[in-house]
Protein backbone atom coordinates (compact mmCIF):
# COMPACT_ATOMS: atom_id res chain seq x y z
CA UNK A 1 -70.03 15.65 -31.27
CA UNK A 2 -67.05 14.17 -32.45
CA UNK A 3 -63.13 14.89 -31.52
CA UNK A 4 -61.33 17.12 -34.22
CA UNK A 5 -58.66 14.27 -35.02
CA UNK A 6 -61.42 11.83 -35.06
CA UNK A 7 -63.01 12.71 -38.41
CA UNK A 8 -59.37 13.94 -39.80
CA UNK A 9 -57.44 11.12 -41.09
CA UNK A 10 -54.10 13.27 -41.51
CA UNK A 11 -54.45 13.86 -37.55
CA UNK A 12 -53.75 10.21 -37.15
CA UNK A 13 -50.97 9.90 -38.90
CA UNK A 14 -48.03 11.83 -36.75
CA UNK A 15 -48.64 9.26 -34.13
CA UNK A 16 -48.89 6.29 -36.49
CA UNK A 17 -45.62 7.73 -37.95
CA UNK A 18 -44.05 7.85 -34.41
CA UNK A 19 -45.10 4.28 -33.15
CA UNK A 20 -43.39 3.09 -36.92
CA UNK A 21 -40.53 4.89 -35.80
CA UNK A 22 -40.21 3.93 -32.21
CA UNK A 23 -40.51 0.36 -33.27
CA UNK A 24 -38.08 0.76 -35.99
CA UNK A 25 -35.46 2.04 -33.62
CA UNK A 26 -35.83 -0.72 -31.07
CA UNK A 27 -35.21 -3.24 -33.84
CA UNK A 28 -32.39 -2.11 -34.70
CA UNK A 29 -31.11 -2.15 -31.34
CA UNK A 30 -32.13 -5.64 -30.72
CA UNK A 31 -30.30 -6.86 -33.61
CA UNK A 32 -27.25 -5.03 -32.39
CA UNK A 33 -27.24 -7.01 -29.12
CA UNK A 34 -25.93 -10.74 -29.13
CA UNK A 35 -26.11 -13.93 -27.11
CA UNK A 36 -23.27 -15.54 -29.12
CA UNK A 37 -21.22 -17.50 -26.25
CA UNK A 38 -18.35 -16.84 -28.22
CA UNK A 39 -18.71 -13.34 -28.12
CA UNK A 40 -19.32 -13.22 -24.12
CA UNK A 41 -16.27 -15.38 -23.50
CA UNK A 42 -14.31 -13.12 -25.65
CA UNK A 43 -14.87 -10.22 -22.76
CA UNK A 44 -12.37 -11.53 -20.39
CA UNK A 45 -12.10 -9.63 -17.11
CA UNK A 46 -9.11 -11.25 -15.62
CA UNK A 47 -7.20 -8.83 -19.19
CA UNK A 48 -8.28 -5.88 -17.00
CA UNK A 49 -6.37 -4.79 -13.76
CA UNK A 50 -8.28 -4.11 -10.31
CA UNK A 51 -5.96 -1.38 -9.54
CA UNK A 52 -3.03 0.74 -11.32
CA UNK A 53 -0.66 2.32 -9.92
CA UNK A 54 1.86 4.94 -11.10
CA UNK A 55 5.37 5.77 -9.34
CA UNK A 56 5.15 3.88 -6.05
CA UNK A 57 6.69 3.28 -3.74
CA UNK A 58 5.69 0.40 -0.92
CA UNK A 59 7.52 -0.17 2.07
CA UNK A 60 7.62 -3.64 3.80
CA UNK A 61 7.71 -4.03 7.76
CA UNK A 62 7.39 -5.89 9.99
CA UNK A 63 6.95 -5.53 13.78
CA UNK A 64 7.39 -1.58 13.49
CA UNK A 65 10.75 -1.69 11.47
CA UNK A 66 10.87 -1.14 7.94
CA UNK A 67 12.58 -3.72 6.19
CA UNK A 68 12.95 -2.71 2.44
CA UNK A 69 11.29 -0.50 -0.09
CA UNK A 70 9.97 -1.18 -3.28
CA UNK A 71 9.54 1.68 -6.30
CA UNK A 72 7.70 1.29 -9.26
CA UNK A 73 7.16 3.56 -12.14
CA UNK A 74 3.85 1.36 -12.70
CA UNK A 75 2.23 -1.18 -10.94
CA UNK A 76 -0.53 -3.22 -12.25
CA UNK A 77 -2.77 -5.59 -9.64
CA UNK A 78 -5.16 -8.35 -11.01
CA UNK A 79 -8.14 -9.87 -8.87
CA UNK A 80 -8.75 -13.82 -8.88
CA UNK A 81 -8.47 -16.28 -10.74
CA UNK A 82 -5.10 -15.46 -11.22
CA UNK A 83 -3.90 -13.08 -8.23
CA UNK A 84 -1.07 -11.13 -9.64
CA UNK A 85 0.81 -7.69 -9.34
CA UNK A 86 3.01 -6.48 -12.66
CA UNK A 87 5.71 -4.31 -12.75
CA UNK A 88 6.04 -3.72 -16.44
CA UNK A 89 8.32 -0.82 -16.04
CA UNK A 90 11.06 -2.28 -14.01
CA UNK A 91 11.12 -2.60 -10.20
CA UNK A 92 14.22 -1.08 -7.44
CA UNK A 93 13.98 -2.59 -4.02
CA UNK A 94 16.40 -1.49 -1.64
CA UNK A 95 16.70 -3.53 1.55
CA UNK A 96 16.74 -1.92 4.76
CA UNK A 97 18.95 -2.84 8.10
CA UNK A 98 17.22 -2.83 11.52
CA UNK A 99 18.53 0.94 11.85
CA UNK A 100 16.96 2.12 8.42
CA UNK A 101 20.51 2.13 6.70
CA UNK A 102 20.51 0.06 3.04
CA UNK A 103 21.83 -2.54 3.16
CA UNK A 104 21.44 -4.36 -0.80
CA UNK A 105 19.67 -3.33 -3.74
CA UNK A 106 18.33 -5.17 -6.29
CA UNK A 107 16.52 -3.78 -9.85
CA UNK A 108 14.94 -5.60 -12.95
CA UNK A 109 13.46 -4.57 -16.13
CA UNK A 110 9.75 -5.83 -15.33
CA UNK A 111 8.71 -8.29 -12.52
CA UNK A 112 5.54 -10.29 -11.76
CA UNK A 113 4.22 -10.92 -7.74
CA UNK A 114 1.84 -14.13 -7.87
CA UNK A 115 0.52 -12.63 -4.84
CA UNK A 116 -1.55 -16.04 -3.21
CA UNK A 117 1.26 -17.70 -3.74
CA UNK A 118 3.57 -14.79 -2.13
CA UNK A 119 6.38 -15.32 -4.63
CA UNK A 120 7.58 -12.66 -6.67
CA UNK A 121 9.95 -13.08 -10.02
CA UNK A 122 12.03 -10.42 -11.20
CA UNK A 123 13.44 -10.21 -15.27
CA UNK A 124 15.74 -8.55 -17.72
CA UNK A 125 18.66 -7.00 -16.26
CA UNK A 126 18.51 -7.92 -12.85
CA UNK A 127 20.89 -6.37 -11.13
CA UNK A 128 21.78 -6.92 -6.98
CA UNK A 129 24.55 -5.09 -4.82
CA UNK A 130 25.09 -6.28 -1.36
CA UNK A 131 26.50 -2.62 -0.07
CA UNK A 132 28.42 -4.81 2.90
CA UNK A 133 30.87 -6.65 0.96
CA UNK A 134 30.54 -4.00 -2.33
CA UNK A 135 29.47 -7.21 -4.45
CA UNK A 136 27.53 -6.27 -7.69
CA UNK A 137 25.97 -9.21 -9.37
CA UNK A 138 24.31 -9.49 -12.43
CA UNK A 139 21.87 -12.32 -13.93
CA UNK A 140 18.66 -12.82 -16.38
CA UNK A 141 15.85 -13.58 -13.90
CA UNK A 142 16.04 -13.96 -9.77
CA UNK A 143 12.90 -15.39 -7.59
CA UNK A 144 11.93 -14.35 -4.19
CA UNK A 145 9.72 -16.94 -2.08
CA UNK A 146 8.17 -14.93 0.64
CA UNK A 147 6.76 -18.42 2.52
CA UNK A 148 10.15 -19.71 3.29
CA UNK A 149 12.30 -15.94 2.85
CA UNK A 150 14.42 -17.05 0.15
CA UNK A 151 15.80 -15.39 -2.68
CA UNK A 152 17.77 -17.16 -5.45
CA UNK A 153 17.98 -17.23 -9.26
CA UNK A 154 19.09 -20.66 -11.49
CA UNK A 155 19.96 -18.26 -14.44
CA UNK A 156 23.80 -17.73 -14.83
CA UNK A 157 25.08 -15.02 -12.89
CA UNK A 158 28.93 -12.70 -12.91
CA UNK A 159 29.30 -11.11 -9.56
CA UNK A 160 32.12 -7.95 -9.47
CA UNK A 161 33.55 -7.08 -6.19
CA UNK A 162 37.10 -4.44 -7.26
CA UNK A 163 39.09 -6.14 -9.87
CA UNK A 164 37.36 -9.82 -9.31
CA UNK A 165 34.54 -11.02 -11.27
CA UNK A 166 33.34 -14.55 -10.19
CA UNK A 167 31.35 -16.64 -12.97
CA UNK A 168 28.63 -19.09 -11.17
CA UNK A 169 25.09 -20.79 -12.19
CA UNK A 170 22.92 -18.96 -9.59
CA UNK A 171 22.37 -17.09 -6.77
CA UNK A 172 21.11 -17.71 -3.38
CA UNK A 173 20.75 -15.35 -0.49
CA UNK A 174 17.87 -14.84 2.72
CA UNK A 175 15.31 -12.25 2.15
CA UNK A 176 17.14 -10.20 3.92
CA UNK A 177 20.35 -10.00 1.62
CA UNK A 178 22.53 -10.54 4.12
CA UNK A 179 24.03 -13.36 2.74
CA UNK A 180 24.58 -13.28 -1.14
CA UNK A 181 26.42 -15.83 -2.56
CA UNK A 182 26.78 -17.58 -6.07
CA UNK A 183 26.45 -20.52 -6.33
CA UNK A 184 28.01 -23.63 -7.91
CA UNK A 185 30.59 -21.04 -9.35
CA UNK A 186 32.85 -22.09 -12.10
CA UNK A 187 35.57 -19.75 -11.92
CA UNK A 188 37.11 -16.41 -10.50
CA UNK A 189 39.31 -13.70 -12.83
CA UNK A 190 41.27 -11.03 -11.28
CA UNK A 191 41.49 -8.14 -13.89
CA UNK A 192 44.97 -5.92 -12.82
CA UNK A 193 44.82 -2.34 -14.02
């Protein structure tokens, strides 16, 4: 005796049908996937951060004692090749003395942290006040080496402490802030009221 769909053609065809369309389908997504070397160089991971983070704030010590604060509205962290942390949204440190009191603060519009090479640039608007001596100075772009705790900036810079303002071609201070100074400066104004 033979099956039912044996001797009935039409019984066949649903599964024909459904092998036609199951082979139809995976051609079509075979030709939607590519080798193209271009392509798979195009995908570049080091575009995409490891980490984000929004409003932080970091503090930095060092044998127990804090020794400034950093506070981000974003902070953006990228793996290797190129180790780096962005701040695209500006950056506020405020340094800290060995009792917790401020000492200087220092903000920028954006900075970058090339983090294997622990130095850290800050740009756009970069202010720094050194709360001790009630200096405010002002410059383009300042640079903090971490390795041998120095800060300085080569970009001009106008320092205001009262009713002088003090015109130099850089800035140089420990990490510490403890002692800001411009440098090579090229003139001092006393404004009177």
């Amino acid at each position: 005796m033979q099956h039912p769909a044996a001797s009935n053609p039409a019984a066949k065809a649903p599964a024909t049908r459904g092998l036609w369309l199951l082979l139809a389908l995976a051609a079509i997504a075979l030709a939607g996937c590519s080798n193209d070397i271009e392509k798979v160089h195009s995908f570049d991971r080091t575009d995409n951060p490891v980490q984000v983070v929004k409003d932080a704030t970091v503090t930095r010590t060092s044998n127990g004692n804090r020794q400034m604060r950093l506070s981000s509205p974003l902070i953006k962290r990228y793996g290797q090749p190129d180790s780096r942390t962005l701040y695209p949204k500006g950056v506020e440190l405020i340094f800290l003395s060995p009792d917790g009191s401020p000492k200087a603060w220092l903000k920028a519009d954006s900075a970058i942290s090339y983090d294997d090479r622990e130095i850290m640039q800050a740009y756009g608007n970069v202010v720094a006040i050194d709360y001790h001596t009630g200096d405010t100075t002002y410059m383009h772009r300042i640079t903090w080496n971490q390795v041998d705790g120095h800060i300085f900036s080569d970009t001009t810079v106008r320092s205001v402490n009262g009713h002088r303002v003090t015109y130099g071609d850089g800035f140089d201070s420990d990490e510490s802030m403890d002692n800001l100074h411009v440098i090579h400066q090229r003139g001092t104004i006393e404004i009177n009221d």
